[in-house]
C-alpha atoms as a PDB file:
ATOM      1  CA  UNK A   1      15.711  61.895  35.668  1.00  0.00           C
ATOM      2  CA  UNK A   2      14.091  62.108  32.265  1.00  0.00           C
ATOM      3  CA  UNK A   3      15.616  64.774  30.199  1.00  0.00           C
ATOM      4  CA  UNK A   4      14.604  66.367  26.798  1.00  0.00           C
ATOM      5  CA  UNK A   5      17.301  68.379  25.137  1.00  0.00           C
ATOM      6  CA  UNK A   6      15.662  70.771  22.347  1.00  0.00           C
ATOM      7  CA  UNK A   7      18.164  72.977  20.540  1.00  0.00           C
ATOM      8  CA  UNK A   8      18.369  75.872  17.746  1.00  0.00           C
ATOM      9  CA  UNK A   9      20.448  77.983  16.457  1.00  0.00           C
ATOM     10  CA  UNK A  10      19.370  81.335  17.752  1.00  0.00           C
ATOM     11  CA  UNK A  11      16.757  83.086  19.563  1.00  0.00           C
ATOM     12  CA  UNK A  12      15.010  83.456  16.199  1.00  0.00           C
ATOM     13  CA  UNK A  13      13.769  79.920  15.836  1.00  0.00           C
ATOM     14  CA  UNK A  14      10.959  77.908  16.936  1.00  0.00           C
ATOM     15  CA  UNK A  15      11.406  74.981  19.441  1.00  0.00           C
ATOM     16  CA  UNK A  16       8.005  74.076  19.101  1.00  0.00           C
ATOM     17  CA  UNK A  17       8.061  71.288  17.333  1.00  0.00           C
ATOM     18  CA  UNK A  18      11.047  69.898  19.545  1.00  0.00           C
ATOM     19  CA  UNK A  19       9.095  70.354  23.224  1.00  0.00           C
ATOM     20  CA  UNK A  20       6.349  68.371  21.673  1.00  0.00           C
ATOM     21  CA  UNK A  21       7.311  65.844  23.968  1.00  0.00           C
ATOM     22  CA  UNK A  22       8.273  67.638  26.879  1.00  0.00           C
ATOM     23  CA  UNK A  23       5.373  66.358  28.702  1.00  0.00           C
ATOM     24  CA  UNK A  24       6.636  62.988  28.949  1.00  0.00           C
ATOM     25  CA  UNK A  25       9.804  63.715  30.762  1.00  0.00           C
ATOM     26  CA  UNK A  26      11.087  65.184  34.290  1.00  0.00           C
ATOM     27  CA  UNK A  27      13.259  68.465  32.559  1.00  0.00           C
ATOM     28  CA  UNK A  28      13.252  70.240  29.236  1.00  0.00           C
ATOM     29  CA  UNK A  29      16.504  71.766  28.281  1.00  0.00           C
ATOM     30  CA  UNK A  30      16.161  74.193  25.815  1.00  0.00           C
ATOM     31  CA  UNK A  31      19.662  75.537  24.109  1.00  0.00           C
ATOM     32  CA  UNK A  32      20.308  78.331  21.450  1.00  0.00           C
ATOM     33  CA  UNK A  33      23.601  77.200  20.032  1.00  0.00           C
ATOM     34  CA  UNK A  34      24.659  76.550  16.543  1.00  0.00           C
ATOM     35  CA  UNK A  35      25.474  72.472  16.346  1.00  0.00           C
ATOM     36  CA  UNK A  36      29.301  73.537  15.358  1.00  0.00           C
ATOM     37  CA  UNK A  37      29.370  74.243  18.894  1.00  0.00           C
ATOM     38  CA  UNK A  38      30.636  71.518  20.863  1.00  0.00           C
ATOM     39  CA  UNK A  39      27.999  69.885  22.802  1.00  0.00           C
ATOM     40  CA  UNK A  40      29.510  69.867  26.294  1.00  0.00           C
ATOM     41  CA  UNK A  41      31.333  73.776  25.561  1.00  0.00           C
ATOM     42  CA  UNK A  42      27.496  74.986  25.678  1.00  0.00           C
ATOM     43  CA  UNK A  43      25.688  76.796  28.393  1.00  0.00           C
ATOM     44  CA  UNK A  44      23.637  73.802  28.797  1.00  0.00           C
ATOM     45  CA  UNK A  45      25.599  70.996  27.521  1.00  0.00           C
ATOM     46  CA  UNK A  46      28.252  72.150  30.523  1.00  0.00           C
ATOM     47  CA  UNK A  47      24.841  71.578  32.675  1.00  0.00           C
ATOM     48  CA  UNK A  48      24.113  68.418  31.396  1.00  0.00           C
ATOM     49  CA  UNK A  49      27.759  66.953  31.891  1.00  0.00           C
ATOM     50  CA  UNK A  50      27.546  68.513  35.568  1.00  0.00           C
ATOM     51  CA  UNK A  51      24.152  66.604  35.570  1.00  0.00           C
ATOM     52  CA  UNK A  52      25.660  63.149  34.117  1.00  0.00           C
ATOM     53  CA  UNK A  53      28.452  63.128  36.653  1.00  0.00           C
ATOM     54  CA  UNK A  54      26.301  63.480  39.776  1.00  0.00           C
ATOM     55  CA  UNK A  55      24.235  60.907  38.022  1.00  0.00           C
ATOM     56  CA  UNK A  56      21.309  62.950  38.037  1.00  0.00           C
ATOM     57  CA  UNK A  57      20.197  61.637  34.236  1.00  0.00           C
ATOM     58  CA  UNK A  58      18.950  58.493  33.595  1.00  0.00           C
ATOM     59  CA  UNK A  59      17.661  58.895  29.757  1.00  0.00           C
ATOM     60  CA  UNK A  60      18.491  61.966  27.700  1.00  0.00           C
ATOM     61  CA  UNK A  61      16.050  62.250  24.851  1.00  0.00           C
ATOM     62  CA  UNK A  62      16.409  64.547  21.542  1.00  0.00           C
ATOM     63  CA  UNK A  63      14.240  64.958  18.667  1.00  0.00           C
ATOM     64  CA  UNK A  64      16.781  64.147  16.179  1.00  0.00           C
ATOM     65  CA  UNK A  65      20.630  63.614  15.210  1.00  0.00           C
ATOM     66  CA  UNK A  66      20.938  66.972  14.184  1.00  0.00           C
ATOM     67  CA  UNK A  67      19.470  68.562  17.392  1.00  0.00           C
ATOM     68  CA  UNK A  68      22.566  66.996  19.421  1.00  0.00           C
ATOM     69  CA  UNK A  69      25.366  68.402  16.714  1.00  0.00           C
ATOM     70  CA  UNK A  70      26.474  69.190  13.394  1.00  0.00           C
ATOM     71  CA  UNK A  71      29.952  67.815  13.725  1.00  0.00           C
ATOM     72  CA  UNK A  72      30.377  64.093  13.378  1.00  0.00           C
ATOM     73  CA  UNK A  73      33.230  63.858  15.685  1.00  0.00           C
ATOM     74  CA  UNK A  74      31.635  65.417  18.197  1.00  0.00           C
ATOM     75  CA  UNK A  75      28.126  63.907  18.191  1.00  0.00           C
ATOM     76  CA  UNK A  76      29.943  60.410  18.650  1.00  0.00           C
ATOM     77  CA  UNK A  77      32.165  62.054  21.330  1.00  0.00           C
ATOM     78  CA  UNK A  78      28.882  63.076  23.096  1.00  0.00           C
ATOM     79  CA  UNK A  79      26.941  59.868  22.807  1.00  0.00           C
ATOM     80  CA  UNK A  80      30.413  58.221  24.175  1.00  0.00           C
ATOM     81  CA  UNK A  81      30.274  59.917  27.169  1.00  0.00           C
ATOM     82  CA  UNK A  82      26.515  58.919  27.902  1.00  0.00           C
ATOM     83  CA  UNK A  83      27.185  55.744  26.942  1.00  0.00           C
ATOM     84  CA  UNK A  84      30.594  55.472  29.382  1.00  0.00           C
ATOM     85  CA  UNK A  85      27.870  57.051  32.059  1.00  0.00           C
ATOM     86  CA  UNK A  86      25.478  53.816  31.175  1.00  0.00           C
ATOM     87  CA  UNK A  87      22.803  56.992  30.389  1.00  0.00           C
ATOM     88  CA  UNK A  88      20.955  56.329  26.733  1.00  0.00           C
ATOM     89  CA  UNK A  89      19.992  58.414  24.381  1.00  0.00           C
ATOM     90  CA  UNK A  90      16.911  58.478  22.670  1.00  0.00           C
ATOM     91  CA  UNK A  91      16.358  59.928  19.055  1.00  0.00           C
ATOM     92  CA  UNK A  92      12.922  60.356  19.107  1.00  0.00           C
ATOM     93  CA  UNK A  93      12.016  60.847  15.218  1.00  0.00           C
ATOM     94  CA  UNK A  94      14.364  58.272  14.457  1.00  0.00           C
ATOM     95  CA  UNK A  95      13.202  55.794  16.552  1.00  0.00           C
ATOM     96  CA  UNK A  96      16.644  55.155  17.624  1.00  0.00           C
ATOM     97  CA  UNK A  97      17.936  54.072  21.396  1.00  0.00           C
ATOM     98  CA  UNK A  98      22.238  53.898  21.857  1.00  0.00           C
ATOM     99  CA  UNK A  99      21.756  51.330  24.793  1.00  0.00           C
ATOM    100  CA  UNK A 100      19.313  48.608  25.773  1.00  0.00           C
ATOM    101  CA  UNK A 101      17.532  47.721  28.585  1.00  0.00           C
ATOM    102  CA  UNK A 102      20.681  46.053  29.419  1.00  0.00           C
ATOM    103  CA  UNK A 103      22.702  49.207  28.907  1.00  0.00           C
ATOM    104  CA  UNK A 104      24.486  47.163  26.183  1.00  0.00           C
ATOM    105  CA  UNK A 105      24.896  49.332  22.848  1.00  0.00           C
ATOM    106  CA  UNK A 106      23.227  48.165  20.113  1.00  0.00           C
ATOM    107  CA  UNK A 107      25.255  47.757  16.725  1.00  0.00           C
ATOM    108  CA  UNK A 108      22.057  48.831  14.760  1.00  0.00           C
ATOM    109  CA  UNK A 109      21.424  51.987  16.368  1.00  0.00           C
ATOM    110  CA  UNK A 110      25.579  52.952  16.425  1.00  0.00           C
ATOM    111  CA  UNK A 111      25.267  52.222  12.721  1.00  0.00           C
ATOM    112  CA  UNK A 112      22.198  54.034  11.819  1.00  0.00           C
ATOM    113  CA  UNK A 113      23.816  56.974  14.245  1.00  0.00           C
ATOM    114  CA  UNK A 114      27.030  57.164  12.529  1.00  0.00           C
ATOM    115  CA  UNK A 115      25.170  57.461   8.863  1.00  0.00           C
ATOM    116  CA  UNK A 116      23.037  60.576  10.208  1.00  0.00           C
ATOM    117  CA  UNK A 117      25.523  61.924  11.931  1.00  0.00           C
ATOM    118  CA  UNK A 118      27.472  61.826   8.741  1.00  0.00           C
ATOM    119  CA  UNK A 119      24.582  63.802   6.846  1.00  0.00           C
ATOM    120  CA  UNK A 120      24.036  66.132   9.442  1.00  0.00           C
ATOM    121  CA  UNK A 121      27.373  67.384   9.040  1.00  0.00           C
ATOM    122  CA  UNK A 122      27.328  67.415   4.993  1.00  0.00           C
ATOM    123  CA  UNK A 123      23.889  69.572   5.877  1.00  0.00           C
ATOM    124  CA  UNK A 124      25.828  71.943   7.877  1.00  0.00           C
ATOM    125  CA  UNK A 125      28.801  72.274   5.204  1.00  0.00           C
ATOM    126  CA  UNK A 126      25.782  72.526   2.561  1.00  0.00           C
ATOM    127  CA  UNK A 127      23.956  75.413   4.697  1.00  0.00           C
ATOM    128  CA  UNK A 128      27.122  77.261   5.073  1.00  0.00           C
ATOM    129  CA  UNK A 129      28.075  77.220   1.150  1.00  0.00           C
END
């Protein structure tokens, strides 16, 4: 199954510009969680792992870095256990793809990830200040 993960923070945000794409896969998830949050200790991210480990997932798309976390550690945590599950992940506005067709990671993409990842978490310590 295709999945699109769309998150903000709380109920008074917009996810419209995230479910832009939800016509092009099988299940939206939409999640109102702050990105300090641990992604698999959220209401839906516990869903997701459920869905992972009856290998119900076969791509997991978000709109960006950000969307997936605001902790470094824990974004590459996350995209760890996809990648151990062989499921990628697809940034959409970054044009970015953990695994190929191959399910091989690509060292471009884990770079790329690891710099934005890096940001989004100097965002969230910036936001916070």
């Amino acid at each position: 199954m295709n999945v699109l993960y769309c998150r903000v923070s709380s109920a008074f945000q917009n996810l419209d510009r995230q479910t832009l794409h939800r016509h092009k896969v099988e299940k939206c998830i939409e999640d109102y969680s702050s990105g300090a949050i641990p992604f698999f200790q959220r209401k839906h991210g516990k869903e997701i792992l459920k869905m992972l480990k009856d290998n119900q997932i076969t791509t997991f798309q978000v709109l960006t870095i950000d969307r997936l976390g605001r902790d470094l550690q824990d974004i590459l945590a996350t995209i760890s256990i996809f990648t151990n599950h062989k499921v990628p992940i697809h940034f959409i506005s970054q044009g970015l793809v953990t695994l190929d067709e191959q399910k091989n990671e690509s060292s471009v993409a884990k770079l790329v990830i690891n710099i934005l990842a890096c940001v989004a978490e100097m965002s969230r310590s910036q936001i916070k200040e």
